[in-house]
PDB file of N, CA and C in Angstrom:
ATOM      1  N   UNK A   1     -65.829  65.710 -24.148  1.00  0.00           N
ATOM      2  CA  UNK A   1     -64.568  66.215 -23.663  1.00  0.00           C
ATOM      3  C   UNK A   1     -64.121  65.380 -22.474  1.00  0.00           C
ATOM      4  N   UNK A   2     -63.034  64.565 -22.407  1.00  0.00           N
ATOM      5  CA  UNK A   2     -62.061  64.213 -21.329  1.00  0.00           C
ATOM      6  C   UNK A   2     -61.975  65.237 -20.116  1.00  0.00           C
ATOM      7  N   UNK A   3     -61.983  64.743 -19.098  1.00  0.00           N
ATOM      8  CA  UNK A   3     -61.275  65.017 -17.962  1.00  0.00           C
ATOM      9  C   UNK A   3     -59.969  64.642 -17.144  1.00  0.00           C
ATOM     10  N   UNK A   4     -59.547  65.052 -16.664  1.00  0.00           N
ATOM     11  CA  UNK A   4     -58.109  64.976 -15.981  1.00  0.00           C
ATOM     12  C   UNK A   4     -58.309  65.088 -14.383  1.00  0.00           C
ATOM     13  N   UNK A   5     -58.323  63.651 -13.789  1.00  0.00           N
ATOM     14  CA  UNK A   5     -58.407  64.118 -12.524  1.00  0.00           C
ATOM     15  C   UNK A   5     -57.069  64.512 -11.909  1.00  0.00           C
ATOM     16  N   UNK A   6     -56.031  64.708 -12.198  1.00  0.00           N
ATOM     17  CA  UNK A   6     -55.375  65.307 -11.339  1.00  0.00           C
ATOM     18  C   UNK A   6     -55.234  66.587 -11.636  1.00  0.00           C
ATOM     19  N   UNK A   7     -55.225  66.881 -10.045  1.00  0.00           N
ATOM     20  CA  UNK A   7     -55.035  68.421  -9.775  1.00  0.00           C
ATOM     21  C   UNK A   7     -53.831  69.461 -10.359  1.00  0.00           C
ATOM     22  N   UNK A   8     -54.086  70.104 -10.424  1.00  0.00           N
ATOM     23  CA  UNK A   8     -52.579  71.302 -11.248  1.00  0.00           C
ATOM     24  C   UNK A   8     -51.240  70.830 -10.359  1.00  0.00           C
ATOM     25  N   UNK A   9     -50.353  70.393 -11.181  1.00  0.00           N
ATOM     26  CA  UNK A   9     -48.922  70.164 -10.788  1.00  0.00           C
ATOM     27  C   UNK A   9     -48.641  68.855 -10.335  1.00  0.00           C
ATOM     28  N   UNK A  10     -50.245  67.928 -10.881  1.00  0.00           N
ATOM     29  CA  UNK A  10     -50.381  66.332 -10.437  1.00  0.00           C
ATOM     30  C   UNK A  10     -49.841  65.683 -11.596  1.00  0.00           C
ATOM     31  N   UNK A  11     -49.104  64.721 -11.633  1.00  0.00           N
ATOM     32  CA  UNK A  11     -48.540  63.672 -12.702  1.00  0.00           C
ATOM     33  C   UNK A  11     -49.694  62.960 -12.766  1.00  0.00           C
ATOM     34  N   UNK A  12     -49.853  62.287 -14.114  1.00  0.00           N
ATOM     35  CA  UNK A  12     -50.385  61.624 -14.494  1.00  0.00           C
ATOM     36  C   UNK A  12     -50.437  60.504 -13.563  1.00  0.00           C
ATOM     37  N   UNK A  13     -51.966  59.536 -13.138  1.00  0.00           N
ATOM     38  CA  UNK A  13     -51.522  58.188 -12.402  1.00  0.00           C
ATOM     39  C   UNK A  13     -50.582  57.181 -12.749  1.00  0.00           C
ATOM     40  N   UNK A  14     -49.941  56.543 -12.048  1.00  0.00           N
ATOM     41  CA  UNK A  14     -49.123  55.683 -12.497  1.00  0.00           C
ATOM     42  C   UNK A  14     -49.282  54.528 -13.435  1.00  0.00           C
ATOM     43  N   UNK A  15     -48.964  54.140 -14.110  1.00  0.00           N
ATOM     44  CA  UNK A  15     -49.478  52.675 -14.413  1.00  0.00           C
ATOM     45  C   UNK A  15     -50.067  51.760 -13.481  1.00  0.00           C
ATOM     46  N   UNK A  16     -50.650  50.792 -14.112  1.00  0.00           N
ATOM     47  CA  UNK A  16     -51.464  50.277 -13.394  1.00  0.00           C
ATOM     48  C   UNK A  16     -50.586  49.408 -12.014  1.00  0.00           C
ATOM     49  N   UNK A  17     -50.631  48.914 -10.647  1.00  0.00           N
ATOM     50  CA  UNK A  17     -50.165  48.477 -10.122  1.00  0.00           C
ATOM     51  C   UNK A  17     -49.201  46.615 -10.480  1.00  0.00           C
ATOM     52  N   UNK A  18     -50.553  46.139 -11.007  1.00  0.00           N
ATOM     53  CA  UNK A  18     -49.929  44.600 -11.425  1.00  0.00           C
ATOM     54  C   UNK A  18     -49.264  44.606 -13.174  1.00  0.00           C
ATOM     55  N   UNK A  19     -49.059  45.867 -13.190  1.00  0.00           N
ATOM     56  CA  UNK A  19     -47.994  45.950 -14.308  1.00  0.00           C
ATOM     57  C   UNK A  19     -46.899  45.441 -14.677  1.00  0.00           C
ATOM     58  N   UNK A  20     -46.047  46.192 -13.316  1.00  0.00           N
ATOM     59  CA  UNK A  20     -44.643  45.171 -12.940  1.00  0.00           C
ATOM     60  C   UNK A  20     -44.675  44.171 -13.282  1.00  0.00           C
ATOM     61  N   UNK A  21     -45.757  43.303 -12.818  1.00  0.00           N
ATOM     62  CA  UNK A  21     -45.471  41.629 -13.008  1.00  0.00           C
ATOM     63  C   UNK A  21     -45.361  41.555 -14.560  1.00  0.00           C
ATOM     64  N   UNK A  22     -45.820  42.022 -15.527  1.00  0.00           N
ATOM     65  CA  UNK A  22     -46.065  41.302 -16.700  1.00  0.00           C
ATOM     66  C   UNK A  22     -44.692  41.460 -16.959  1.00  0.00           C
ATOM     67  N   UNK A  23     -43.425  42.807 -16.953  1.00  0.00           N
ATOM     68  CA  UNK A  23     -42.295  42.819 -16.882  1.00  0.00           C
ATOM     69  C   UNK A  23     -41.212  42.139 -16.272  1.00  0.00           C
ATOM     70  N   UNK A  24     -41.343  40.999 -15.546  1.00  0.00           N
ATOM     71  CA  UNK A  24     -40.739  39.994 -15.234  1.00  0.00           C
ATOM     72  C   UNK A  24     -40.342  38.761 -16.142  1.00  0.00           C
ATOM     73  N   UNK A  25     -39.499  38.529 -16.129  1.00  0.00           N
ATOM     74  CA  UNK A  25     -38.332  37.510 -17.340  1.00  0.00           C
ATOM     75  C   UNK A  25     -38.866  36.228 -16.511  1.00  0.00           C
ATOM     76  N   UNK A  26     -39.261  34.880 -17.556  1.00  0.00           N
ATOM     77  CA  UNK A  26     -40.175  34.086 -17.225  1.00  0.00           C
ATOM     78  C   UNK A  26     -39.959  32.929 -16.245  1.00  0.00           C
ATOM     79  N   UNK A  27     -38.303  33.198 -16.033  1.00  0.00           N
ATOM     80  CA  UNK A  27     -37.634  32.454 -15.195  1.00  0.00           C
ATOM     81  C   UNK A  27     -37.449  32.944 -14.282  1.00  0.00           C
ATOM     82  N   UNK A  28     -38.021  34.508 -13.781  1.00  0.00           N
ATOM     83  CA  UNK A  28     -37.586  35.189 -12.146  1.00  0.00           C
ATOM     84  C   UNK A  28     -37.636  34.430 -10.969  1.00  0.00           C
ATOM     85  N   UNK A  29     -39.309  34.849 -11.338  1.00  0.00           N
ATOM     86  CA  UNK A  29     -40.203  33.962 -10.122  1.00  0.00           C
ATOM     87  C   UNK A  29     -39.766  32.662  -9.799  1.00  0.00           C
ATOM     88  N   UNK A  30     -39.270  31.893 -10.786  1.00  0.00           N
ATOM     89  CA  UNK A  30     -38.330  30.113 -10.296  1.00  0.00           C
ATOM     90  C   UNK A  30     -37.364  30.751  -9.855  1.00  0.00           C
ATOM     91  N   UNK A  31     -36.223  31.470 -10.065  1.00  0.00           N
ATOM     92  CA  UNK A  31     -35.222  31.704  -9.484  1.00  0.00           C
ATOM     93  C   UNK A  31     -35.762  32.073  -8.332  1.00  0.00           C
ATOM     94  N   UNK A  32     -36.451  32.928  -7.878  1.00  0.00           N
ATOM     95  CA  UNK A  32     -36.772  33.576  -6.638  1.00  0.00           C
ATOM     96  C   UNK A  32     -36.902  32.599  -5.414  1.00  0.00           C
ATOM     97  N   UNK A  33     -38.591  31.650  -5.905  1.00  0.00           N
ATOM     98  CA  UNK A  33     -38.344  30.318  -5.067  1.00  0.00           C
ATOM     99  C   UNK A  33     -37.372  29.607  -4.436  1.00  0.00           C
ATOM    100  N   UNK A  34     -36.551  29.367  -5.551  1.00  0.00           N
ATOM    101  CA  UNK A  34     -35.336  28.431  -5.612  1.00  0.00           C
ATOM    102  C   UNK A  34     -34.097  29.350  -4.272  1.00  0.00           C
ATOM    103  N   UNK A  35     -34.377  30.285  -4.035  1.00  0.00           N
ATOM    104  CA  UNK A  35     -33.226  30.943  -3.249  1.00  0.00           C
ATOM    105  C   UNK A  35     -33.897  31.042  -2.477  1.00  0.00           C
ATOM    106  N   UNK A  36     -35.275  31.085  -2.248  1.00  0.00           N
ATOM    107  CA  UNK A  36     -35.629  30.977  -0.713  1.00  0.00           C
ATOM    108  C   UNK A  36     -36.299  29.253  -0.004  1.00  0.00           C
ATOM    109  N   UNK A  37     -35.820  28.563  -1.114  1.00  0.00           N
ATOM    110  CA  UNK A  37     -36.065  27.027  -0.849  1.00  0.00           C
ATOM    111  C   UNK A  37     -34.418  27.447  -0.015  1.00  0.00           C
ATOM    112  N   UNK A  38     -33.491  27.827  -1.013  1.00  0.00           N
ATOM    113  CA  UNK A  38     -32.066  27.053  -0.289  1.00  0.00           C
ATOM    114  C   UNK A  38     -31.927  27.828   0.914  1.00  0.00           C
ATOM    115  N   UNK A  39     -32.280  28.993   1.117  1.00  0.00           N
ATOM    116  CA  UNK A  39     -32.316  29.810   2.684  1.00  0.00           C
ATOM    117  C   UNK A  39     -33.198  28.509   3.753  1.00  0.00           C
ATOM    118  N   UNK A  40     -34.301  28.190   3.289  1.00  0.00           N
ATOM    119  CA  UNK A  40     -35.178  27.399   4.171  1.00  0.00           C
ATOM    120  C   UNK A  40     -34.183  26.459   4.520  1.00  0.00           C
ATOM    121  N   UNK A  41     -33.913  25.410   3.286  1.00  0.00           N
ATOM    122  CA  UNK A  41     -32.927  23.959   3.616  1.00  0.00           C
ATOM    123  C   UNK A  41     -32.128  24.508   4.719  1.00  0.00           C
ATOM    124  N   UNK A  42     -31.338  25.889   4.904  1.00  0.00           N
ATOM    125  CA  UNK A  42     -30.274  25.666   5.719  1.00  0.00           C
ATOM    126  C   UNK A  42     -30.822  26.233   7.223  1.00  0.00           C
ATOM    127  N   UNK A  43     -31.625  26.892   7.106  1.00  0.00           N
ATOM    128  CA  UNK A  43     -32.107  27.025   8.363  1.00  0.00           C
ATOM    129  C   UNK A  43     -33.254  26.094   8.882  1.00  0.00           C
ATOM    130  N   UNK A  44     -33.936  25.343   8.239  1.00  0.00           N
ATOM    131  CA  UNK A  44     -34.937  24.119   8.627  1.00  0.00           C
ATOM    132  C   UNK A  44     -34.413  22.892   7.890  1.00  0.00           C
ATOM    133  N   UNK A  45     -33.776  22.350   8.650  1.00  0.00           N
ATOM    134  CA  UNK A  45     -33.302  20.769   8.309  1.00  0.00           C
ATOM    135  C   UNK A  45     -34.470  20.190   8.418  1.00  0.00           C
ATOM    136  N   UNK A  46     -34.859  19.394   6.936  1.00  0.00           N
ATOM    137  CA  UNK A  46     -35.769  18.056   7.303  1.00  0.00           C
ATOM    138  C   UNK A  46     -35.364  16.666   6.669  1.00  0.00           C
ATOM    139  N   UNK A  47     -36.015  15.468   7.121  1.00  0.00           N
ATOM    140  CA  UNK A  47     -35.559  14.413   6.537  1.00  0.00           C
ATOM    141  C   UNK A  47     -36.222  13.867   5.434  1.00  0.00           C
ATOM    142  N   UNK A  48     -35.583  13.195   4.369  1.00  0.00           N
ATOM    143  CA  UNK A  48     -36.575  12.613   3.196  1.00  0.00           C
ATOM    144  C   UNK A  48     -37.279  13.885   2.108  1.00  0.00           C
ATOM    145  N   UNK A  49     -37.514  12.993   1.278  1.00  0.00           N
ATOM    146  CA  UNK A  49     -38.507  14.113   0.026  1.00  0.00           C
ATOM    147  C   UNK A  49     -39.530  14.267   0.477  1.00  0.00           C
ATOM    148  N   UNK A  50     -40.121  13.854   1.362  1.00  0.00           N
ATOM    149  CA  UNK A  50     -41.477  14.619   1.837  1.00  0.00           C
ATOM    150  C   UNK A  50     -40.699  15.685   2.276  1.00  0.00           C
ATOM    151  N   UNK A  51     -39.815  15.875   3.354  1.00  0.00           N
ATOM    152  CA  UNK A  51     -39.954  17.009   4.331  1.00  0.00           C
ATOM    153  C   UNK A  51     -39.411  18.105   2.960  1.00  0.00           C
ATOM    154  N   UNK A  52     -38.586  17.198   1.834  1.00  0.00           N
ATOM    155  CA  UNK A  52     -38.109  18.286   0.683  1.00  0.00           C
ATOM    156  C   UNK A  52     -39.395  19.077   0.107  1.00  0.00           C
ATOM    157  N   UNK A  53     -39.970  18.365  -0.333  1.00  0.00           N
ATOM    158  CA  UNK A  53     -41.360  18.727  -0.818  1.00  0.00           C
ATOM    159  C   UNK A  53     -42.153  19.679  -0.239  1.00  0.00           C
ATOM    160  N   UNK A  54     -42.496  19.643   1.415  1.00  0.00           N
ATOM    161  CA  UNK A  54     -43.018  20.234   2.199  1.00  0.00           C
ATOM    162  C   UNK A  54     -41.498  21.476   2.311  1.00  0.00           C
ATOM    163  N   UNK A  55     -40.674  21.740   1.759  1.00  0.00           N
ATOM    164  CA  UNK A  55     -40.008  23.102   1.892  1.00  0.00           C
ATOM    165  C   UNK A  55     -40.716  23.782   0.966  1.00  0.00           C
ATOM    166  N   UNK A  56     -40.267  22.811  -0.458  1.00  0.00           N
ATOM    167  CA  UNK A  56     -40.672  23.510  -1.588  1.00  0.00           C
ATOM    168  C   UNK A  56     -42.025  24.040  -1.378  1.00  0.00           C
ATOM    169  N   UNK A  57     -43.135  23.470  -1.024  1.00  0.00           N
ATOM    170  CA  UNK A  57     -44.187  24.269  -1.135  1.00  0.00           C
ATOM    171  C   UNK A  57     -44.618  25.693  -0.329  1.00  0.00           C
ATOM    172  N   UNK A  58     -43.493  25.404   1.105  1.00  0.00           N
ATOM    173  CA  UNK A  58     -43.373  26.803   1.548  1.00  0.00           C
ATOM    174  C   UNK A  58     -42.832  27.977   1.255  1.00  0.00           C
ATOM    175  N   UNK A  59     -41.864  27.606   0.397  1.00  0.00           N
ATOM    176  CA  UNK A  59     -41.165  28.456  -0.483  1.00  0.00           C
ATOM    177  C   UNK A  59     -42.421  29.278  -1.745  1.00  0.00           C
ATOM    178  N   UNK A  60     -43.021  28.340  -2.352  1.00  0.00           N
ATOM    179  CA  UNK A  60     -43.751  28.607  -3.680  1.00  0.00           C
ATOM    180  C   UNK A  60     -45.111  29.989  -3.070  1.00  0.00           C
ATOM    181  N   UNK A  61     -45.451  29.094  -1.934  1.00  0.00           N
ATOM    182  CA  UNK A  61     -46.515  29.844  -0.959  1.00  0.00           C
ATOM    183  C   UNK A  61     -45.979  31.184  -0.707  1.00  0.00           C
ATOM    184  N   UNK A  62     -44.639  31.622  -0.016  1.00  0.00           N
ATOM    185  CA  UNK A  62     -44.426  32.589   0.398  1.00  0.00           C
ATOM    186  C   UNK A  62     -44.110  33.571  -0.888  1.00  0.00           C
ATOM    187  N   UNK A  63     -43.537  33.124  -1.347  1.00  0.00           N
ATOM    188  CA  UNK A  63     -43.225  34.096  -2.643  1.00  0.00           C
ATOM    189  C   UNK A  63     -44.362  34.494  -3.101  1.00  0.00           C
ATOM    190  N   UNK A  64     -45.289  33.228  -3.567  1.00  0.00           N
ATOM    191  CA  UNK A  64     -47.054  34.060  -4.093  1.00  0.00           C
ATOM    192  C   UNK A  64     -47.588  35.162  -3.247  1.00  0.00           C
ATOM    193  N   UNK A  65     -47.169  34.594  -2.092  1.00  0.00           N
ATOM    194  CA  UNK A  65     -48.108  35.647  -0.961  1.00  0.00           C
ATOM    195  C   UNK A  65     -47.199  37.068  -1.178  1.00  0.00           C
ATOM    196  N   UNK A  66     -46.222  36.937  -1.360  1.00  0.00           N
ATOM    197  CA  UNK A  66     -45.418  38.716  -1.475  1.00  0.00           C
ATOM    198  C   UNK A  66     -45.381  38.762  -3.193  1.00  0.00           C
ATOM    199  N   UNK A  67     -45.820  37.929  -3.970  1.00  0.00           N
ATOM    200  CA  UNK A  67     -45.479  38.483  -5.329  1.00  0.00           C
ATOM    201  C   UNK A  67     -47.139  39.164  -5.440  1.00  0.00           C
ATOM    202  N   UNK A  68     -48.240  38.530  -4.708  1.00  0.00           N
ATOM    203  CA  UNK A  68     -49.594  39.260  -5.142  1.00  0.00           C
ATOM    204  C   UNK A  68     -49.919  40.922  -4.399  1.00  0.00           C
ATOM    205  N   UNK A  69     -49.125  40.719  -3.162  1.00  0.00           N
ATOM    206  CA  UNK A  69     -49.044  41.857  -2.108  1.00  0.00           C
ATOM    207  C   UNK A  69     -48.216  42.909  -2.920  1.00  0.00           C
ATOM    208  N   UNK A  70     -47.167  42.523  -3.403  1.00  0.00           N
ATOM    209  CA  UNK A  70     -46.593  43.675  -3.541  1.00  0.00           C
ATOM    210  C   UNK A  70     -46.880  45.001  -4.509  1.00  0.00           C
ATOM    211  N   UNK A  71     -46.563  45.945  -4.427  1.00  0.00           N
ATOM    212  CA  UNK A  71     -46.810  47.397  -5.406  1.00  0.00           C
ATOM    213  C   UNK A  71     -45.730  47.585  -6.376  1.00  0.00           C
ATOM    214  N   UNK A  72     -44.822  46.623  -6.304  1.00  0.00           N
ATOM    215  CA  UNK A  72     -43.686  46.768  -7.412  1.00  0.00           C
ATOM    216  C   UNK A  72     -42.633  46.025  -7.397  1.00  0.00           C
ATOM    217  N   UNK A  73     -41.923  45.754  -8.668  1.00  0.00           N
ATOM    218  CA  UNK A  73     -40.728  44.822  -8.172  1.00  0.00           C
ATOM    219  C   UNK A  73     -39.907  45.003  -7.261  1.00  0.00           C
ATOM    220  N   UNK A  74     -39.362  46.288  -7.092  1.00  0.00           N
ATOM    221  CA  UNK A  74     -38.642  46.754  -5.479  1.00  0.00           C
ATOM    222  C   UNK A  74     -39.045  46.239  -4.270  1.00  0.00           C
ATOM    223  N   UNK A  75     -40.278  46.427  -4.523  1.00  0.00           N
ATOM    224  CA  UNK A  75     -41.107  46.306  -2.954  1.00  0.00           C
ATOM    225  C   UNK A  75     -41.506  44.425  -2.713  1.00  0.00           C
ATOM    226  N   UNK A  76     -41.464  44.203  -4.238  1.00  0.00           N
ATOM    227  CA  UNK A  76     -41.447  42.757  -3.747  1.00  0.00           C
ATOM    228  C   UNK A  76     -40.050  42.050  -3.717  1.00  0.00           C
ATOM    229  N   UNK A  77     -39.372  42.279  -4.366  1.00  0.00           N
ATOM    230  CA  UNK A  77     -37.843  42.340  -3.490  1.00  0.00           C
ATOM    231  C   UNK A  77     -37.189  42.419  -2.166  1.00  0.00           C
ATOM    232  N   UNK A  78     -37.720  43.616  -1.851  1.00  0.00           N
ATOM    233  CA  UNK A  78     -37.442  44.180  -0.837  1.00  0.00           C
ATOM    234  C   UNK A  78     -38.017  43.082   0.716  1.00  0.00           C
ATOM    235  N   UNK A  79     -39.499  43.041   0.697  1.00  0.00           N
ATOM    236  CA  UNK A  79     -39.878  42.246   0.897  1.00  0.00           C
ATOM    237  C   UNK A  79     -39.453  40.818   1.341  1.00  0.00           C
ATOM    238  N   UNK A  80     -39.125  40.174   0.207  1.00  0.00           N
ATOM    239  CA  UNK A  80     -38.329  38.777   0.730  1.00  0.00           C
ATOM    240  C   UNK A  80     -37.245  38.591   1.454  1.00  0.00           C
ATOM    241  N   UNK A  81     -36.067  40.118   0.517  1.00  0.00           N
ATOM    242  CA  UNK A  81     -35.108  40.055   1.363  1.00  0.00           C
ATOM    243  C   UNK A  81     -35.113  39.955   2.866  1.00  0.00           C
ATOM    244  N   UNK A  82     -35.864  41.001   3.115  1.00  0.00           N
ATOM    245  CA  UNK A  82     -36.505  41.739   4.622  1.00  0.00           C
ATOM    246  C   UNK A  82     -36.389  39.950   5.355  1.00  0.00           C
ATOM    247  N   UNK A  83     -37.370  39.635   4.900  1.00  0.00           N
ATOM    248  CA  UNK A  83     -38.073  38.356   5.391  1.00  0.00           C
ATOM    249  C   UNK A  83     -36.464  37.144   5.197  1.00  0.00           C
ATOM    250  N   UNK A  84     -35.949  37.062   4.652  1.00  0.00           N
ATOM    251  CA  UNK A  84     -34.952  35.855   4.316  1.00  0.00           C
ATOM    252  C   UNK A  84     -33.915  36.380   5.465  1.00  0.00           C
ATOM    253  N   UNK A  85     -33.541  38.056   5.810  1.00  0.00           N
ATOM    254  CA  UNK A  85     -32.787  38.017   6.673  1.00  0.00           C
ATOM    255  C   UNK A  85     -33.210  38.518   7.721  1.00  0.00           C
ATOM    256  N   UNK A  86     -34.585  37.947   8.546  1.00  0.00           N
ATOM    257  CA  UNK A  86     -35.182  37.698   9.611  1.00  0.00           C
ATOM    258  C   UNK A  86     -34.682  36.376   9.411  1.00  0.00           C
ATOM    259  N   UNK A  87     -34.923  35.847   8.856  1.00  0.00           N
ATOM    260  CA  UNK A  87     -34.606  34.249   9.273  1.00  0.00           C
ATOM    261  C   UNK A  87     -33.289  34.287   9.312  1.00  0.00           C
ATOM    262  N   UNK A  88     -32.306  34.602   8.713  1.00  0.00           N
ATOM    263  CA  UNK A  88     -30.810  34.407   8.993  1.00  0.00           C
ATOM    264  C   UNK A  88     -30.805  34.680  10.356  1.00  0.00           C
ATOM    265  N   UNK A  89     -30.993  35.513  10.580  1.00  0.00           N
ATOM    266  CA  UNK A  89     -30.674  36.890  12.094  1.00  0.00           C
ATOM    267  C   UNK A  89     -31.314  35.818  13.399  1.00  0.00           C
ATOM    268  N   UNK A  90     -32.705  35.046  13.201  1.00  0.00           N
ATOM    269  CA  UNK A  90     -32.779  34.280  14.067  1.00  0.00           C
ATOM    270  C   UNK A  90     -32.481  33.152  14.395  1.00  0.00           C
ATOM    271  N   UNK A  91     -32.149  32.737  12.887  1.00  0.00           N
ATOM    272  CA  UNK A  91     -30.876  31.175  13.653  1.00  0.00           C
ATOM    273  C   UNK A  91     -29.518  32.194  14.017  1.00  0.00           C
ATOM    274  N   UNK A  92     -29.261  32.833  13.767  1.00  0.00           N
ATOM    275  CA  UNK A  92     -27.725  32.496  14.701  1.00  0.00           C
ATOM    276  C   UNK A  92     -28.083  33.546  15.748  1.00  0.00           C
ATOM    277  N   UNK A  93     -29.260  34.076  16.398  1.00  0.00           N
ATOM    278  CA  UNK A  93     -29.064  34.344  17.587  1.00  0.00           C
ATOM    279  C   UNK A  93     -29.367  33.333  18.078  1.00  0.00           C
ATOM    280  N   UNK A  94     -30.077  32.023  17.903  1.00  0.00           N
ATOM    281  CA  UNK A  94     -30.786  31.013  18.386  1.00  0.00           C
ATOM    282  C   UNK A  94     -29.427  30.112  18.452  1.00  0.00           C
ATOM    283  N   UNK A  95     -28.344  30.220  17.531  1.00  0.00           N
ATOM    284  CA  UNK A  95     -27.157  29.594  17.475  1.00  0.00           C
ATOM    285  C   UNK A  95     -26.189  29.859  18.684  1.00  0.00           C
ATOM    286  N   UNK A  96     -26.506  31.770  18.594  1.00  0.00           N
ATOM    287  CA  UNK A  96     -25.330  32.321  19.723  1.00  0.00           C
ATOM    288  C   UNK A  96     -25.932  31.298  21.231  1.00  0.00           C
ATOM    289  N   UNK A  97     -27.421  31.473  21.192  1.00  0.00           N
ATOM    290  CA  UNK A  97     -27.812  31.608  22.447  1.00  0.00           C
ATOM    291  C   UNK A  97     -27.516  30.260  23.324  1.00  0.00           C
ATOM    292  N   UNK A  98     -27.604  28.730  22.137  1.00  0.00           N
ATOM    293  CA  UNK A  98     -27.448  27.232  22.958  1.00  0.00           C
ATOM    294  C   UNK A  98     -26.020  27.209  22.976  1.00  0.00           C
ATOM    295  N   UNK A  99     -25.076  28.403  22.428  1.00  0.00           N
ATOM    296  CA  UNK A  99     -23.669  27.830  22.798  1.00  0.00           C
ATOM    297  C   UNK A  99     -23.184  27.731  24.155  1.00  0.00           C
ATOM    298  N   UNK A 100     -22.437  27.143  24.922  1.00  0.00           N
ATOM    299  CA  UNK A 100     -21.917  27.355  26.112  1.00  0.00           C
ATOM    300  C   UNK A 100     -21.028  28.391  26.597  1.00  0.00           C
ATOM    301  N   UNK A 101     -21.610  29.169  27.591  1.00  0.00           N
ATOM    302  CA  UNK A 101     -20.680  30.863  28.023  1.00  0.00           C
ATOM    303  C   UNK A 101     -19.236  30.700  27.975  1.00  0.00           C
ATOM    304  N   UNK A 102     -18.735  29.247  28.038  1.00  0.00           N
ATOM    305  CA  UNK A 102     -17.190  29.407  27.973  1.00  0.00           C
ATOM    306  C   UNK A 102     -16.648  29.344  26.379  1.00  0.00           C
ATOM    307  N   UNK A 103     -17.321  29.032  25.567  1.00  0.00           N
ATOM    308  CA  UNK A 103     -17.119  29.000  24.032  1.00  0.00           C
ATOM    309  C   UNK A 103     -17.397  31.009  23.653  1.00  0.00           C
ATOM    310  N   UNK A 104     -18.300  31.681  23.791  1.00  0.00           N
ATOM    311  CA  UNK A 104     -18.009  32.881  23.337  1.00  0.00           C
ATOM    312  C   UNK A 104     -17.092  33.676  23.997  1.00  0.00           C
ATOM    313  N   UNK A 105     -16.570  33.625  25.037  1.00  0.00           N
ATOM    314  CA  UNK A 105     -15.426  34.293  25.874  1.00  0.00           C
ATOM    315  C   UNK A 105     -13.937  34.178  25.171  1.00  0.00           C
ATOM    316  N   UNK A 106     -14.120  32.565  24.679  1.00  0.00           N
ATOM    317  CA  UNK A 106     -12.721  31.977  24.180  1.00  0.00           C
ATOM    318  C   UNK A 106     -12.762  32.683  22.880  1.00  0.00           C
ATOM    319  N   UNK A 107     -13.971  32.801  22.108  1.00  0.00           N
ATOM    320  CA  UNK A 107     -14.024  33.544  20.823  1.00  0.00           C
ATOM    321  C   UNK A 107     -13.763  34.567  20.425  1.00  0.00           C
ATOM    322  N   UNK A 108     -13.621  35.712  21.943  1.00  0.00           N
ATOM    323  CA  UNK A 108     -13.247  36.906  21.652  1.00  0.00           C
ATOM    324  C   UNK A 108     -12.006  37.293  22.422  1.00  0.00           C
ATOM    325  N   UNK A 109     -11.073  36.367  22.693  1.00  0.00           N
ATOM    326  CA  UNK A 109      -9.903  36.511  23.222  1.00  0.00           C
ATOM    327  C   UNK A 109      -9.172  35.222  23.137  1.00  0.00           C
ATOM    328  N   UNK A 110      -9.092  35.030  21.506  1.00  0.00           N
ATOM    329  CA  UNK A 110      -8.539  33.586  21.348  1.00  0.00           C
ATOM    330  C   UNK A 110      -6.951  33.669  22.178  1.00  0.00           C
ATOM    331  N   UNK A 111      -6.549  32.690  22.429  1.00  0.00           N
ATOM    332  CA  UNK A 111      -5.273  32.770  23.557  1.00  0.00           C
ATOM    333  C   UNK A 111      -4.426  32.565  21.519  1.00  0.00           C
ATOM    334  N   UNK A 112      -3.285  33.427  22.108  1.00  0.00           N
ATOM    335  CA  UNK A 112      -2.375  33.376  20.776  1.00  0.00           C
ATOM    336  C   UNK A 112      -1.186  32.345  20.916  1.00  0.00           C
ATOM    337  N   UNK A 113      -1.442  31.089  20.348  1.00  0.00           N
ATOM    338  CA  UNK A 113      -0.275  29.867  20.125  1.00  0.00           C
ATOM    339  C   UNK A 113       1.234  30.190  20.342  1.00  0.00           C
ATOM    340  N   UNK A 114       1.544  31.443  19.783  1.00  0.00           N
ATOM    341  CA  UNK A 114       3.386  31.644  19.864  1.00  0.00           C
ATOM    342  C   UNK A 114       3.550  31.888  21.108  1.00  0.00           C
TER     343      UNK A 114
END
């Protein structure tokens, strides 16, 4: 005779955790890379196909590292996003911050031409 470990009014366990992945369309994971290569390019300028190369592999790296971590496609979603707009958020405070104090003043009280 079978047993049932869950308790009265317990759902069945979930599927297995690395499930999700097998449900992924075989081109995700490249797309995925590929959009956080082009987030990198614009916030880390480098020169030559090495420094290209050396994106790409940070790109391939980070995604593995949140596609093995994660508990589900949401969460590994979620995840990158999280992470892609930390990096937005700190170049342009890093942007606001080397501008000169007379450039954001003028920005929020452009003088009107007529």
């Amino acid at each position: 005779m079978e047993t049932n470990n869950c308790g009265p009014g317990q759902a069945e366990p979930a599927m297995d955790t690395a499930d999700w992945r097998t449900q992924l369309p075989l081109d995700y994971r490249q797309r995925i890379v590929d959009k956080i290569l082009d987030a990198l390019k614009r916030h880390l300028p480098v020169p030559g196909q090495e420094g290209w190369n050396e994106l790409r592999k940070m790109a391939v790296r980070f995604e593995e590292k949140i596609y093995t971590g994660a508990t589900s496609q949401s969460d590994y979603l979620r995840k990158i996003s999280l992470k892609m707009l930390t990096m937005e958020t700190k170049t342009q405070t890093a942007l606001a911050n080397n501008l000169p104090s007379n450039f954001a003043d003028n920005s929020k009280n452009p003088q009107d031409p007529d």
